[in-house]
Protein backbone atom coordinates (compact mmCIF):
# COMPACT_ATOMS: atom_id res chain seq x y z
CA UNK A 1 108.33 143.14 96.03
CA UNK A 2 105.69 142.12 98.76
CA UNK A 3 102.95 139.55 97.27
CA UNK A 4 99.50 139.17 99.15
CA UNK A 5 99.34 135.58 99.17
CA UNK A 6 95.96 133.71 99.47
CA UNK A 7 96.39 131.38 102.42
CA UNK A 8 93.30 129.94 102.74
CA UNK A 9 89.36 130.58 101.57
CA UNK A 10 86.43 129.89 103.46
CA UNK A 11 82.26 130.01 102.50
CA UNK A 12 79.02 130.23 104.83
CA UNK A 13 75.40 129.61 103.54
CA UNK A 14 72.16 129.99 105.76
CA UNK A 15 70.07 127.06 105.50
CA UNK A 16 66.92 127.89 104.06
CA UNK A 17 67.26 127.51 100.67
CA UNK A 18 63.95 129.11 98.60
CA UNK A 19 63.98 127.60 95.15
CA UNK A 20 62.28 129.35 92.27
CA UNK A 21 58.65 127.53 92.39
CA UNK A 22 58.94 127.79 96.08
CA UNK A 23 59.17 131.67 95.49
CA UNK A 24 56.96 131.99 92.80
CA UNK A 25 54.03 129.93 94.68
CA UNK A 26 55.00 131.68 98.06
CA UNK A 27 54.95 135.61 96.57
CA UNK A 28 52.52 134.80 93.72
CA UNK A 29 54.61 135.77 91.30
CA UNK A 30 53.66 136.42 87.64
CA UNK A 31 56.56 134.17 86.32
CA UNK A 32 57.89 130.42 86.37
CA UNK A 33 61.61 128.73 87.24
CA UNK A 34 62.35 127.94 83.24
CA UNK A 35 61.74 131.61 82.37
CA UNK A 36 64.14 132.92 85.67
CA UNK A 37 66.43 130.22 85.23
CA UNK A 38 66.58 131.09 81.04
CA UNK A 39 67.20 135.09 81.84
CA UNK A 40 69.32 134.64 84.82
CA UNK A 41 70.60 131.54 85.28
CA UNK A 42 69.45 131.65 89.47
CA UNK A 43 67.57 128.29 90.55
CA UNK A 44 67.52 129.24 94.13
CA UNK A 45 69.15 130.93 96.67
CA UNK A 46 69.77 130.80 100.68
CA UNK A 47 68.12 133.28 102.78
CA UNK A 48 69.20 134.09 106.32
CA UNK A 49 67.26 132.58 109.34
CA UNK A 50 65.40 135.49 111.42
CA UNK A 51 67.74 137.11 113.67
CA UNK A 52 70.95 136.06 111.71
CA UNK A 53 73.07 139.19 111.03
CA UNK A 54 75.64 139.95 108.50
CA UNK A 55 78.08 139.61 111.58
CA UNK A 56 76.78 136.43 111.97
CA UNK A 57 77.32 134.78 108.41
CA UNK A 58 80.30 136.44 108.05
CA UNK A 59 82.09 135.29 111.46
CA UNK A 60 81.12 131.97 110.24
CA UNK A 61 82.93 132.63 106.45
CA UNK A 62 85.99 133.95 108.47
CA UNK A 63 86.24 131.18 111.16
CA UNK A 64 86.03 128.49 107.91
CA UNK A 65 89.39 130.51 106.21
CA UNK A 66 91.41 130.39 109.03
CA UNK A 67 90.53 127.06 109.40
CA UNK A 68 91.32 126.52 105.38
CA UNK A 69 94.83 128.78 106.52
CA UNK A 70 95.62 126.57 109.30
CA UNK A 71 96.03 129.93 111.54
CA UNK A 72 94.26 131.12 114.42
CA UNK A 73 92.81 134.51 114.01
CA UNK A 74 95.13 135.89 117.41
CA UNK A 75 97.64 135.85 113.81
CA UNK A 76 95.52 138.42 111.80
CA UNK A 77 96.18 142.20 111.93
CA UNK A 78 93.29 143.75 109.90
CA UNK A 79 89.91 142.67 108.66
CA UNK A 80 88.41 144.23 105.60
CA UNK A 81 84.52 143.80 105.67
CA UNK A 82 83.15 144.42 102.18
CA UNK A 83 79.02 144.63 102.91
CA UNK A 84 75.77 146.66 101.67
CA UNK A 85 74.03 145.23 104.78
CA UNK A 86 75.73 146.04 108.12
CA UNK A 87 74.14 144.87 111.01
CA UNK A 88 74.19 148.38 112.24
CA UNK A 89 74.84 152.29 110.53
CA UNK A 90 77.86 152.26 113.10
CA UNK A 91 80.06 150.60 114.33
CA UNK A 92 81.86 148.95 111.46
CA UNK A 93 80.40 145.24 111.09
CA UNK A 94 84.19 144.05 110.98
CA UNK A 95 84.29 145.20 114.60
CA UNK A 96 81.69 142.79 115.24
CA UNK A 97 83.27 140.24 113.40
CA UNK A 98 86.87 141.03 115.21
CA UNK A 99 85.15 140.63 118.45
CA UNK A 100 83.28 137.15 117.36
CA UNK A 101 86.45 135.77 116.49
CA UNK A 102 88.34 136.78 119.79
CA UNK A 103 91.19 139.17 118.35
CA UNK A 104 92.14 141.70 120.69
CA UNK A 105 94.45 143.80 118.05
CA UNK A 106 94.93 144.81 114.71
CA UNK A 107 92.35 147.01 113.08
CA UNK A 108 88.73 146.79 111.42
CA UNK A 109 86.83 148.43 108.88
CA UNK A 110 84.01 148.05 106.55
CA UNK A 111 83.90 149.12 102.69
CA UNK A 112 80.60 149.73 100.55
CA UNK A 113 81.14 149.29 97.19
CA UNK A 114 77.89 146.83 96.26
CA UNK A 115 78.65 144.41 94.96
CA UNK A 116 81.91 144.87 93.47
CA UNK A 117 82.95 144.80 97.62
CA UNK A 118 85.04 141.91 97.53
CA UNK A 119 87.44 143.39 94.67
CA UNK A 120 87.33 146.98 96.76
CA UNK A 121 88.17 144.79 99.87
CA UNK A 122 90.58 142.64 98.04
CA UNK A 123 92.51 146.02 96.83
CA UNK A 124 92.56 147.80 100.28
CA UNK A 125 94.11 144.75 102.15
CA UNK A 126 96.68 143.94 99.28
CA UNK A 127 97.77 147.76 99.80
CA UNK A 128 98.19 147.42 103.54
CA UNK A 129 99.82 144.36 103.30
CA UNK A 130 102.47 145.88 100.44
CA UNK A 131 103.19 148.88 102.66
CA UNK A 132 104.11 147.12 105.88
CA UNK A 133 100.98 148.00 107.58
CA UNK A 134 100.08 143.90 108.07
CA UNK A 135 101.35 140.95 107.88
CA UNK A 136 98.14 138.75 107.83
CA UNK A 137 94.40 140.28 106.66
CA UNK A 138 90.94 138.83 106.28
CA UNK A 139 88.94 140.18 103.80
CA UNK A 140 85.47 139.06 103.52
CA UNK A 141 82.21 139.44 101.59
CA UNK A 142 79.23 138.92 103.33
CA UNK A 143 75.52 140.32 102.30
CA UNK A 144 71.70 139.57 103.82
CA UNK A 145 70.12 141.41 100.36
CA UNK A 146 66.76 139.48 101.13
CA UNK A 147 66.38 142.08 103.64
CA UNK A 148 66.32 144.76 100.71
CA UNK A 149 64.31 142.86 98.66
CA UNK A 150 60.48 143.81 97.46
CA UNK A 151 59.06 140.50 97.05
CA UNK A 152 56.16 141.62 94.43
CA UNK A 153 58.75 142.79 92.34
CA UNK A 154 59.32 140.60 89.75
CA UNK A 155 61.99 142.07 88.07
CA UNK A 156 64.71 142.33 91.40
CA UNK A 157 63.10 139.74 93.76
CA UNK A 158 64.08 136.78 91.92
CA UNK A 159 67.90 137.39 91.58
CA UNK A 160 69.43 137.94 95.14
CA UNK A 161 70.33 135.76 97.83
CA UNK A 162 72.37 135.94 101.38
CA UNK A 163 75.74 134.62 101.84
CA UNK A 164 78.94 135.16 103.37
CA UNK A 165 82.87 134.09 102.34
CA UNK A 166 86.14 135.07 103.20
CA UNK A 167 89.89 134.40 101.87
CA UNK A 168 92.59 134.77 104.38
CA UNK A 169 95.71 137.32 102.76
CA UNK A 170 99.78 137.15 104.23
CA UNK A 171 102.37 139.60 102.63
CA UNK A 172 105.51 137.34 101.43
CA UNK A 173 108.95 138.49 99.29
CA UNK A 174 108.09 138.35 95.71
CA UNK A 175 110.36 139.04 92.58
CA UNK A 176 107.81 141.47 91.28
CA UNK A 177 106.68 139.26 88.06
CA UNK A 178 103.99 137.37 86.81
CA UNK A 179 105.48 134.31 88.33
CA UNK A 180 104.82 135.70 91.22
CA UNK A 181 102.29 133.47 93.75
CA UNK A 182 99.76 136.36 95.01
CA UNK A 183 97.81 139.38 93.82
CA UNK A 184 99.14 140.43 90.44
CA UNK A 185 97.21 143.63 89.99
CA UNK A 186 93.89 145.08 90.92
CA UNK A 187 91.96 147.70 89.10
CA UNK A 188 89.09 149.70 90.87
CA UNK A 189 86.77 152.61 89.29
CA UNK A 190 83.52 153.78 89.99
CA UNK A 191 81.33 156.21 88.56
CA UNK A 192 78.50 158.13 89.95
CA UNK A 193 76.66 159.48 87.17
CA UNK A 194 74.54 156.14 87.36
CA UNK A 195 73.74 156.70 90.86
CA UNK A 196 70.34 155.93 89.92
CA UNK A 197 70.08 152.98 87.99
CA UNK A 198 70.51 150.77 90.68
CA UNK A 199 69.99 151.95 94.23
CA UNK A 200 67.55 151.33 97.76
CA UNK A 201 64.58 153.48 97.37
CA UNK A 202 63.07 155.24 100.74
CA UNK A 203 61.52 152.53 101.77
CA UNK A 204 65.10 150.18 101.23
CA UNK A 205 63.78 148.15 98.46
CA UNK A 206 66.13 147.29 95.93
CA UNK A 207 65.37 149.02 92.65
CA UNK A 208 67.10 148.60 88.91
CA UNK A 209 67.02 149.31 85.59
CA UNK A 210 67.34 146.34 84.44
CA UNK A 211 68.71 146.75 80.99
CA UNK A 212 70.84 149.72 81.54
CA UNK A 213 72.52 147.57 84.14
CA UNK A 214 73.21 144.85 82.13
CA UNK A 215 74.50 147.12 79.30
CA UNK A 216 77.00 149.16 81.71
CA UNK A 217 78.35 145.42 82.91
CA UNK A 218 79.19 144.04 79.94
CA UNK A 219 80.48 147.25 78.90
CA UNK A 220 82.57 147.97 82.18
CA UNK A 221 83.43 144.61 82.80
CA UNK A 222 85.01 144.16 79.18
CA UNK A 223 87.86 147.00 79.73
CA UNK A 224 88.08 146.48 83.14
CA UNK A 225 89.18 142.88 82.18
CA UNK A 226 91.62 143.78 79.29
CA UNK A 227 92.90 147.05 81.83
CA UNK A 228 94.15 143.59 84.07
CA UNK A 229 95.46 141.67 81.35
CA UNK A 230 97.41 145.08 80.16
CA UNK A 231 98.80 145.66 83.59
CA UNK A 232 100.31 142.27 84.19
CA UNK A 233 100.90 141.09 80.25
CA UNK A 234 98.98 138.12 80.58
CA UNK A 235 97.08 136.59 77.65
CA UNK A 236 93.82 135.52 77.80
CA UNK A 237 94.48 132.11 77.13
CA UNK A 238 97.14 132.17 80.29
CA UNK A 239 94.00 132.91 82.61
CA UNK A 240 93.21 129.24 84.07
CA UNK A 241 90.15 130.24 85.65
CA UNK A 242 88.07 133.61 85.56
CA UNK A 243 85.68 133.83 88.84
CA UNK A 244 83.41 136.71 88.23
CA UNK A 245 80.59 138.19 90.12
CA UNK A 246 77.40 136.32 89.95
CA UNK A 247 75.41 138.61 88.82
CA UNK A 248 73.38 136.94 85.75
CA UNK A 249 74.50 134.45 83.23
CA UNK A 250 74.21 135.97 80.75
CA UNK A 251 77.05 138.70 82.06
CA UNK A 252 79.28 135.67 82.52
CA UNK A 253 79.25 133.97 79.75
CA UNK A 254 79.59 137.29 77.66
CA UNK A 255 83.00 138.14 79.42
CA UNK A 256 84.11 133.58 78.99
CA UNK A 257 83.35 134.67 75.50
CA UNK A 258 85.29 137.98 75.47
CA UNK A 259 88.30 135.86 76.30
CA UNK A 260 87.85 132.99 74.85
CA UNK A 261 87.59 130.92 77.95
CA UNK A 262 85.51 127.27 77.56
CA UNK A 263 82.47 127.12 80.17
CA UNK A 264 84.32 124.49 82.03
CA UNK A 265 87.19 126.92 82.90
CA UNK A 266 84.59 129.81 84.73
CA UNK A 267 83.41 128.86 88.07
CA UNK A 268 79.53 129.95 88.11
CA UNK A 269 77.96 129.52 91.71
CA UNK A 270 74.66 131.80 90.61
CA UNK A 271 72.52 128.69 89.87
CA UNK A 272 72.92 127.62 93.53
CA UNK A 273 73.41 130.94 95.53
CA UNK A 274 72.00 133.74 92.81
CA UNK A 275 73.67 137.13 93.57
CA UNK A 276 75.06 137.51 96.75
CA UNK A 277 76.07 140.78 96.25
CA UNK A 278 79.47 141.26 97.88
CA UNK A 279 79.77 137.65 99.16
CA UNK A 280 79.11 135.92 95.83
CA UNK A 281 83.19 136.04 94.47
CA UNK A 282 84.74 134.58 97.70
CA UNK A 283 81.74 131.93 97.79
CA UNK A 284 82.81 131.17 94.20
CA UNK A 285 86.52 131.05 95.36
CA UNK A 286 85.76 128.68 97.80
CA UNK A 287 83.14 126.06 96.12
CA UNK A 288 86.21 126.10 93.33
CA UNK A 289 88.68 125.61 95.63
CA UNK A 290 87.48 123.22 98.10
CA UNK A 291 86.66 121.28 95.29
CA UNK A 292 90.04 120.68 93.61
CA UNK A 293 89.58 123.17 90.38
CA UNK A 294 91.31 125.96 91.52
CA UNK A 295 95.00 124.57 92.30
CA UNK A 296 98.24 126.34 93.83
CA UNK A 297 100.11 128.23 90.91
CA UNK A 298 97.20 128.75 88.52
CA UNK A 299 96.32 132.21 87.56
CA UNK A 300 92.61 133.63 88.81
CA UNK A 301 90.89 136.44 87.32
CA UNK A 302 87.81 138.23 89.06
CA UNK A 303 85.62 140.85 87.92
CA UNK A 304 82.54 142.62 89.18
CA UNK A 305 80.37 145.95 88.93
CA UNK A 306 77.64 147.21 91.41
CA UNK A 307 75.40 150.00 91.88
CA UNK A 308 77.50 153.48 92.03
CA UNK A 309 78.44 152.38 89.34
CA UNK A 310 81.64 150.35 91.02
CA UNK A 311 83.11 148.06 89.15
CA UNK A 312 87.23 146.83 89.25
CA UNK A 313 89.55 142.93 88.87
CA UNK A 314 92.03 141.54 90.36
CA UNK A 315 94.91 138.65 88.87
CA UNK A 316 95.78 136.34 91.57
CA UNK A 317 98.19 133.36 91.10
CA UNK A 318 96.68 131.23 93.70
């Protein structure tokens, strides 16, 4: 059996970083950072520098993989762009990104799924890769949300930040078990009857119901999660890390709880970055990694669920 294998992860922040006083005093905000930080667990975020694109943060994310890989990117032979933001309705924003990093073949596409992206993304490549279709992929996650964001709303204007990261994907022999060093399973669904719970309005401001959200995640996140553990017959106590989309705290530690994982083994970036839509899992994947918690032949587990409603996991044995 062919394993996606996780060569190498890379991350890319913009340098502004707008804390929560900063926002509250700049916007005139009726709230304060202990009440954000208590019902989101966001103390600031990074927001994009004018002019800088999606194409831009996430050439940057890419470039940092490969580098993590130790490939060039003349080696890769599709890019999987998972993004709510493109810098433009067409062409694909991966095409921008294939052209920034100098590749001259393979193929490029984009995927909207919100901000369960990365997992969509994730998916598609590991089902290329299995069929013979490529050898190497890039798959990447890269949002500018601060550009859909109404600033005098309270209620969406303090969780969402800009971001980029990227992992770097090659198909190798596996034996088709657990033990297996790659993508174990994935798990994608989506459903459209909440179309309207979380969506751009006409004027492409951000709008949610904020509670109906949160009850659909912890809902859809919950079977999602025990749907992976079913599929590969992994316990939960055999997950060494769970790296879930950063969505609010509160989400998190409701699915650490779920499996009875300890705080200090789920990677939570939010406090830093806040929601980064589809950018926030690989920028958790890569603060983890780079710093020495995520090691070779552990087993990963990521979850997320955007507006649609998307939602889906993958297992990975890094």
């Amino acid at each position: 059996m062919i394993r996606s294998i996780i060569l190498g992860c890379g991350a890319y922040l913009p340098a502004q970083i707008l804390t929560n006083d900063a926002l509250i005093k700049m916007r005139g905000l009726d709230s304060s950072d202990e009440w954000i930080e208590r019902r989101t667990g966001i103390k600031q975020r990074h927001i994009a520098a004018e002019g800088e694109k999606t194409s831009d943060m996430a050439t940057k994310a890419a470039s940092a993989a490969l580098a993590d890989a130790g490939i060039d990117s003349g080696s890769i032979d599709m890019i999987v762009l998972a993004t709510t933001t493109p810098d433009n309705v067409f062409p694909a924003c991966a095409v921008r990104v294939q052209a920034n990093l100098g590749m001259e073949r393979g193929f490029a596409f984009d995927i909207q799924a919100v901000c369960s992206g990365f997992v969509y993304a994730l998916a598609m490549a590991d089902n290329a890769l299995r069929a013979g279709q490529a050898r190497r992929a890039l798959v990447i996650g890269a949002d500018v949300l601060s550009r859909l964001i109404d600033w005098n709303d309270r209620g969406t204007s303090v969780l969402f930040g800009d971001g980029a990261g990227a992992v770097v994907l090659e198909a190798r022999e596996g034996h088709g078990t657990v033990a297996d060093q790659g993508i174990l399973s994935a798990h994608l669904h989506a459903d459209g009857r909440h179309y309207e719970l979380l969506q751009t309005d006409a004027n492409a401001f951000i709008r949610m119901n904020g509670q109906e959200v949160f009850r659909h995640a912890v809902a859809n996140l919950s079977s999602v999660v025990d749907e992976a553990l079913a599929a590969t017959g992994l316990k939960p106590e055999e997950i060494d890390w769970l790296v879930p989309h950063q969505a609010n705290k509160r989400i998190i530690d409701g699915t650490g709880k779920k499996l009875g994982l300890p705080p200090e083994r789920i990677v939570t970036t939010i406090a830093d970055h806040a929601n980064t839509s589809a950018a926030s899992i690989p920028l958790a994947l890569a603060t983890a990694a780079h710093d020495g918690r995520i090691k070779r032949g552990q087993i990963v587990l990521l979850d997320a669920m955007g507006g649609g409603f998307t939602w889906g996991a993958a297992v990975v044995r890094w």
